[in-house]
Protein backbone atom coordinates (compact mmCIF):
# COMPACT_ATOMS: atom_id res chain seq x y z
CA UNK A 1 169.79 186.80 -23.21
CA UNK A 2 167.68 186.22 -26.00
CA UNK A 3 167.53 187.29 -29.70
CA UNK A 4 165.15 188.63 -32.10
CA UNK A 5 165.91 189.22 -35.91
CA UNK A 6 164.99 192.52 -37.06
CA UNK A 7 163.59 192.93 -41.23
CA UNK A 8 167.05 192.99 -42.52
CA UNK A 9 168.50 189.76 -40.59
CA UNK A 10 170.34 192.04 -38.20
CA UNK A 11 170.41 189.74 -34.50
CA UNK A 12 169.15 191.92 -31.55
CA UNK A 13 170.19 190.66 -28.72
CA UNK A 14 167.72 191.75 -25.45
CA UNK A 15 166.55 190.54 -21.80
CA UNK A 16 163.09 190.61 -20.52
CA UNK A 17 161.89 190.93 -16.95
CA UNK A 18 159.17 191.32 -15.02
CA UNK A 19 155.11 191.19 -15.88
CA UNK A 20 152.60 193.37 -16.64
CA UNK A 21 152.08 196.33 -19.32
CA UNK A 22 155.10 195.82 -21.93
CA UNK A 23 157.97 198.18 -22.35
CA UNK A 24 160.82 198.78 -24.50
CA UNK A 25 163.91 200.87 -22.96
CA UNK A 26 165.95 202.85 -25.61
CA UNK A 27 169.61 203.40 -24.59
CA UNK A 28 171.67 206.29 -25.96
CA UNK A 29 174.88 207.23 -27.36
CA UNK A 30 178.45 205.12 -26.20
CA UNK A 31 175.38 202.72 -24.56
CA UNK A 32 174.08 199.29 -24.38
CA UNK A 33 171.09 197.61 -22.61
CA UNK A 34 173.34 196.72 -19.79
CA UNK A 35 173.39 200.67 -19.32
CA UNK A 36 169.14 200.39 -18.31
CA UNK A 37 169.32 197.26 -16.56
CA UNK A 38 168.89 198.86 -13.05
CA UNK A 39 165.59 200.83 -14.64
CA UNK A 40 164.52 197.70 -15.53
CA UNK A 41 164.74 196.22 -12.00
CA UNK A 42 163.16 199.17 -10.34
CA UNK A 43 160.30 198.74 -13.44
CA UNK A 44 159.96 194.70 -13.10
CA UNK A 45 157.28 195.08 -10.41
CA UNK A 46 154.92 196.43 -12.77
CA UNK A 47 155.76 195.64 -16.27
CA UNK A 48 156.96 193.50 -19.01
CA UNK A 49 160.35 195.51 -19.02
CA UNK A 50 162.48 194.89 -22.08
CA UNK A 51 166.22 196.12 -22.69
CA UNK A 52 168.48 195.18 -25.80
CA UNK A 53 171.44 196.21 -27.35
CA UNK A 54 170.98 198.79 -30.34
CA UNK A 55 172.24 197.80 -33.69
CA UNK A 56 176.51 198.07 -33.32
CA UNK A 57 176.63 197.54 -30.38
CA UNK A 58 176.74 195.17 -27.37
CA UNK A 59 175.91 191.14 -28.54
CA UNK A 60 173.60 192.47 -31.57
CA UNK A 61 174.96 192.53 -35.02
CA UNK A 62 174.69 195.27 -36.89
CA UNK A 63 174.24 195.15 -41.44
CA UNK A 64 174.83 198.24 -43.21
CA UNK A 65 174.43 199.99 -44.69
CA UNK A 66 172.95 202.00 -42.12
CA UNK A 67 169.57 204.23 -42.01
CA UNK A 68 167.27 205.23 -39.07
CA UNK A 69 164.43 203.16 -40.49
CA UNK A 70 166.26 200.26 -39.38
CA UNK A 71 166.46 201.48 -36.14
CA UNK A 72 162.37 202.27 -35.95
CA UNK A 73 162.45 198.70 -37.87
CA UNK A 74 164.33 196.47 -35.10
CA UNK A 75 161.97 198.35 -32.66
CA UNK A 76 159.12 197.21 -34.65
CA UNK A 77 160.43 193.50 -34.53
CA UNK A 78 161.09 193.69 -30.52
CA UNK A 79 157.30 194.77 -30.09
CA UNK A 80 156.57 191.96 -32.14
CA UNK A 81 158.23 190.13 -29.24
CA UNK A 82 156.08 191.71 -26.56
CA UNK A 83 152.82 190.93 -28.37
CA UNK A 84 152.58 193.85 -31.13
CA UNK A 85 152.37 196.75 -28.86
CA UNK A 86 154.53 198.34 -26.18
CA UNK A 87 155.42 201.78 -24.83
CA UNK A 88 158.80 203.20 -25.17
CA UNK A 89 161.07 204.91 -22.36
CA UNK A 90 164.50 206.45 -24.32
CA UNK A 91 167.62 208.41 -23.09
CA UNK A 92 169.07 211.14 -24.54
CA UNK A 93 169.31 210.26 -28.56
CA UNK A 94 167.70 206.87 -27.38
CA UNK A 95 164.57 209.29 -27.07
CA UNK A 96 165.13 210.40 -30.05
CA UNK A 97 164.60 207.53 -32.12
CA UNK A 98 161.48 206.39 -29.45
CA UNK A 99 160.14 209.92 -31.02
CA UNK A 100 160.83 209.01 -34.42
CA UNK A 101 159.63 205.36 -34.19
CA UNK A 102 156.63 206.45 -32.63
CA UNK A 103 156.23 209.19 -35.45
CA UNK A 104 156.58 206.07 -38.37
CA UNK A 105 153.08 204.99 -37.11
CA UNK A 106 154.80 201.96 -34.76
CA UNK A 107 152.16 200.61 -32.18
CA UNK A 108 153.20 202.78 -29.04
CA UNK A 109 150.99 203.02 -26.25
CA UNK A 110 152.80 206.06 -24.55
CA UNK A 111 155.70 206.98 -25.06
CA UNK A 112 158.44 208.64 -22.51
CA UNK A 113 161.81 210.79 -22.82
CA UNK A 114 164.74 211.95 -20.52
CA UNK A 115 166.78 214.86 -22.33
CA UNK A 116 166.88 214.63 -25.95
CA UNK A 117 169.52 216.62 -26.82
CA UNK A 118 167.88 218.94 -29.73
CA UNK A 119 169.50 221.75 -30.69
CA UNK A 120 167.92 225.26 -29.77
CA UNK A 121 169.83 227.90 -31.31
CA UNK A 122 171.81 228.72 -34.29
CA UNK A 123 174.78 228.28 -32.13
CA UNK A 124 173.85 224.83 -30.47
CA UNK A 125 172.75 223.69 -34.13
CA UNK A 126 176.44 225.16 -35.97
CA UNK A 127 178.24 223.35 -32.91
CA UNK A 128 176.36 219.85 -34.02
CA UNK A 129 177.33 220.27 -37.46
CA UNK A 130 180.73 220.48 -37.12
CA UNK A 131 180.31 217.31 -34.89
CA UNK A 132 178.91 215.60 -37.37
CA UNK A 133 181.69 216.42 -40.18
CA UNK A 134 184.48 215.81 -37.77
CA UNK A 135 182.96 212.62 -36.72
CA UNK A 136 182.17 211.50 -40.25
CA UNK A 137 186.05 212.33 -40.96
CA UNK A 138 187.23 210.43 -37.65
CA UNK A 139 184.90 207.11 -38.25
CA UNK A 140 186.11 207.00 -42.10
CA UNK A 141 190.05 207.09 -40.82
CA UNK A 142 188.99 204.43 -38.10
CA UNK A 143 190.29 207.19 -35.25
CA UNK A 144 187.75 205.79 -32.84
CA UNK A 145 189.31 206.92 -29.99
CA UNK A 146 188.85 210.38 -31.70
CA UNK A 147 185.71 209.90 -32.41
CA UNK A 148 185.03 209.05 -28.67
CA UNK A 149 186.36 212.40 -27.77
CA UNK A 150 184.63 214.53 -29.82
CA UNK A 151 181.68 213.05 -28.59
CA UNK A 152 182.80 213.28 -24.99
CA UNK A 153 183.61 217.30 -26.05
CA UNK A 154 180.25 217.84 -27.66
CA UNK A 155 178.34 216.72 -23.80
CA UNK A 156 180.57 219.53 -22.37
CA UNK A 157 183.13 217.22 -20.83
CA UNK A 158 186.58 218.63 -19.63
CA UNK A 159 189.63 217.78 -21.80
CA UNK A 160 191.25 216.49 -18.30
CA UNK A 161 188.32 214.26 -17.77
CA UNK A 162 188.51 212.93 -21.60
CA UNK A 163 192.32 212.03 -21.02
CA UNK A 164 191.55 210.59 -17.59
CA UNK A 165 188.52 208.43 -19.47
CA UNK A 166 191.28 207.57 -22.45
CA UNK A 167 193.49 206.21 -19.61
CA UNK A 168 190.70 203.93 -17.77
CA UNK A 169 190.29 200.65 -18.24
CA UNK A 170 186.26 201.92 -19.86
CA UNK A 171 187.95 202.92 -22.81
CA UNK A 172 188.46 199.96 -24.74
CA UNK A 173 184.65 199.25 -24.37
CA UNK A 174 184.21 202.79 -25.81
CA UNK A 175 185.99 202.60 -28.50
CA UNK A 176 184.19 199.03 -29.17
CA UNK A 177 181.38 200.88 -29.84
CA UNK A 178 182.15 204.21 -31.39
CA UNK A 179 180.73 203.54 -34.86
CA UNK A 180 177.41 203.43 -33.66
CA UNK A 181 178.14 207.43 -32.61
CA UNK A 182 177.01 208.30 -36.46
CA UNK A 183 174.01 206.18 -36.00
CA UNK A 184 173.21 208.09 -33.01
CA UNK A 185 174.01 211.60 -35.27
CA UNK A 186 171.88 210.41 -37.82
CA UNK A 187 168.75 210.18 -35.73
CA UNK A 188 169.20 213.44 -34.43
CA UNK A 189 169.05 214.67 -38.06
CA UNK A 190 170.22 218.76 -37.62
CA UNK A 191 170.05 218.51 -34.35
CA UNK A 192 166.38 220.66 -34.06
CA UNK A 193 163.39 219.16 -32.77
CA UNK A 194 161.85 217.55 -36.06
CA UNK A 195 158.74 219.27 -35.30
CA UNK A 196 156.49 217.91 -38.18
CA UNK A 197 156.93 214.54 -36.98
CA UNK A 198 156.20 214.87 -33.40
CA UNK A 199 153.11 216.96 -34.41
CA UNK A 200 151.83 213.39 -35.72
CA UNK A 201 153.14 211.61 -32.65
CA UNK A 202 149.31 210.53 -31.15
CA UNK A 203 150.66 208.53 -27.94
CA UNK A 204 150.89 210.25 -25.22
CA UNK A 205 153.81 211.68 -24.70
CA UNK A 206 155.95 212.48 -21.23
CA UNK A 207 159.28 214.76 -21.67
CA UNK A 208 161.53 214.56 -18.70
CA UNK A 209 164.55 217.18 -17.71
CA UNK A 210 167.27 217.21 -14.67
CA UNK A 211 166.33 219.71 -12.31
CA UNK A 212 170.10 220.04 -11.94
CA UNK A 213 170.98 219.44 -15.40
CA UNK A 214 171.59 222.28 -18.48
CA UNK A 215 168.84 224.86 -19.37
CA UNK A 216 169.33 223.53 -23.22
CA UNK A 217 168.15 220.25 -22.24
CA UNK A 218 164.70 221.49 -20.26
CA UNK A 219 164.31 223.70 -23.18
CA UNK A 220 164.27 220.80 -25.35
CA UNK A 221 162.34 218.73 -23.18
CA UNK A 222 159.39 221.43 -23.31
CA UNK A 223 159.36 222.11 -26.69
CA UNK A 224 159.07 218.15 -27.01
CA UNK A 225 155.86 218.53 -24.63
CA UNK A 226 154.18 221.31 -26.37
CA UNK A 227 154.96 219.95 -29.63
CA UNK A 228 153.14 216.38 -29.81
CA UNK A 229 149.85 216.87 -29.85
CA UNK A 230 149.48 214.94 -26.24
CA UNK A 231 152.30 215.96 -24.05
CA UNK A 232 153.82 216.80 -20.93
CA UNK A 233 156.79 218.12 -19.33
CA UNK A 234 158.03 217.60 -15.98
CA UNK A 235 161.63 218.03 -14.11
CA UNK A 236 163.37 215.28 -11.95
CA UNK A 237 164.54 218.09 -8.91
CA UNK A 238 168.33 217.51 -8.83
CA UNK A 239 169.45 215.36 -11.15
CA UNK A 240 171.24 215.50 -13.94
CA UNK A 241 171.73 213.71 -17.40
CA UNK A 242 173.06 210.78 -15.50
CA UNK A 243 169.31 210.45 -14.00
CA UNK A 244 168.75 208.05 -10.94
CA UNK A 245 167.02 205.25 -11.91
CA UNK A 246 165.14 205.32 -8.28
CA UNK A 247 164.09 208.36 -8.90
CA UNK A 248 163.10 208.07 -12.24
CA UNK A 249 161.57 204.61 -12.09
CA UNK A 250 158.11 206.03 -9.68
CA UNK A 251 157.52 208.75 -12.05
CA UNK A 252 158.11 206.89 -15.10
CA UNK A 253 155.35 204.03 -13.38
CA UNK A 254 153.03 206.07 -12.77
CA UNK A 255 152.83 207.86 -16.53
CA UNK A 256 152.70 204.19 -18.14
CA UNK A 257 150.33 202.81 -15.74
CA UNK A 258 147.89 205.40 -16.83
């Protein structure tokens, strides 16, 4: 595992495999790179595939106080890595922050998403705010475990499920990494699509859905494609937010070899 610093001194710490076309995976909530390290593999044959740990999380450090522009910022430093330009694959609020890093004018070849969770009605957008406060209050007691569960709660996740979970031997790990939960909040912003800033998105720009996964997140996924000036949408026929990464891997190929 190697290490690049970002502008503030925060370590990343990130693998690289494979050659070819470079490209930066962006994990998402409760995540680290470990969590994309099969995509990778099933990417190596045909790129310069790198995966790191997010600030908080994982073998990076982490300096607060926190803002998204750090975020876009240790991006910035990993392309630095990969020769000063890359394209960017992100997961759920990990394609968020691709989005918003390739919005700050970052040199992004094409970018790709899998179900950004924006929110698409008054309801969805109400439900995220109360996240937010709750978490905010959970994170500043140091309930991580709490925190954890609302976040397991706002996916939809069953309150049997969450004990099971709290019981497992995962949990721990969770918890290890539940502060980064309000970094992942804060790059959703509201929750809506931030639709001024993909307008000036100019990569290309592929938004991916689960053919078996929630209407919300195909209805995000195509306003994400008919927002950015060059975009697409497509569906991955049944899967869900826990996409396949051999399934996901050809299509994802074939938009970045392009």
């Amino acid at each position: 595992m190697e290490k690049t610093y970002s502008r503030d001194g925060t370590p990343l710490a990130h693998t690289r495999t494979g050659t070819g076309p470079a490209l930066v995976l962006v994990s998402g909530a409760l995540s680290t790179g470990a969590t994309l390290a099969p995509l990778a593999a099933a990417l190596a044959d045909r790129f310069e595939v790198l995966v790191y740990d997010r600030r908080g999380r994982g073998a990076s450090g982490d300096t607060p106080p926190y803002s998204v522009d750090r975020e876009i910022e240790d991006l910035a430093a990993l392309v630095g890595t990969l020769g000063g330009q890359s394209s960017f694959y992100g997961v759920s609020s990990g394609g968020a922050l691709a989005l918003r890093a390739a919005a700050s004018g970052l040199p992004v070849r094409r970018v790709a998403v899998y179900e950004v969770p924006y929110a698409m009605d008054d309801d969805s957008a109400g439900t995220r705010a109360e996240y937010t406060a709750r978490l905010t209050e959970a994170l500043g007691a140091g309930r991580r475990g709490d925190a954890v569960e609302l976040f397991l709660r706002l996916t939809g996740l069953g309150e049997e499920m969450i004990q099971g979970a709290r019981r497992s031997p995962m949990w721990a790990g969770l918890e290890s990494v539940a502060p980064s939960l309000a970094y992942d909040d804060a790059v959703l912003g509201d929750g809506r699509p931030p639709r001024e800033a993909l307008a000036s998105v100019t990569a290309p720009v592929l938004a991916l859905a689960g053919g078996a996964g929630t209407e919300p997140m195909r209805a995000a996924a195509r306003e994400i494609a008919q927002t950015v000036p060059d975009g697409r949408y497509a569906e991955l026929a049944g899967q869900s937010h826990m996409v396949e990464p051999g399934v996901l891997a050809p299509v994802l190929a074939e938009f970045f070899a392009e």
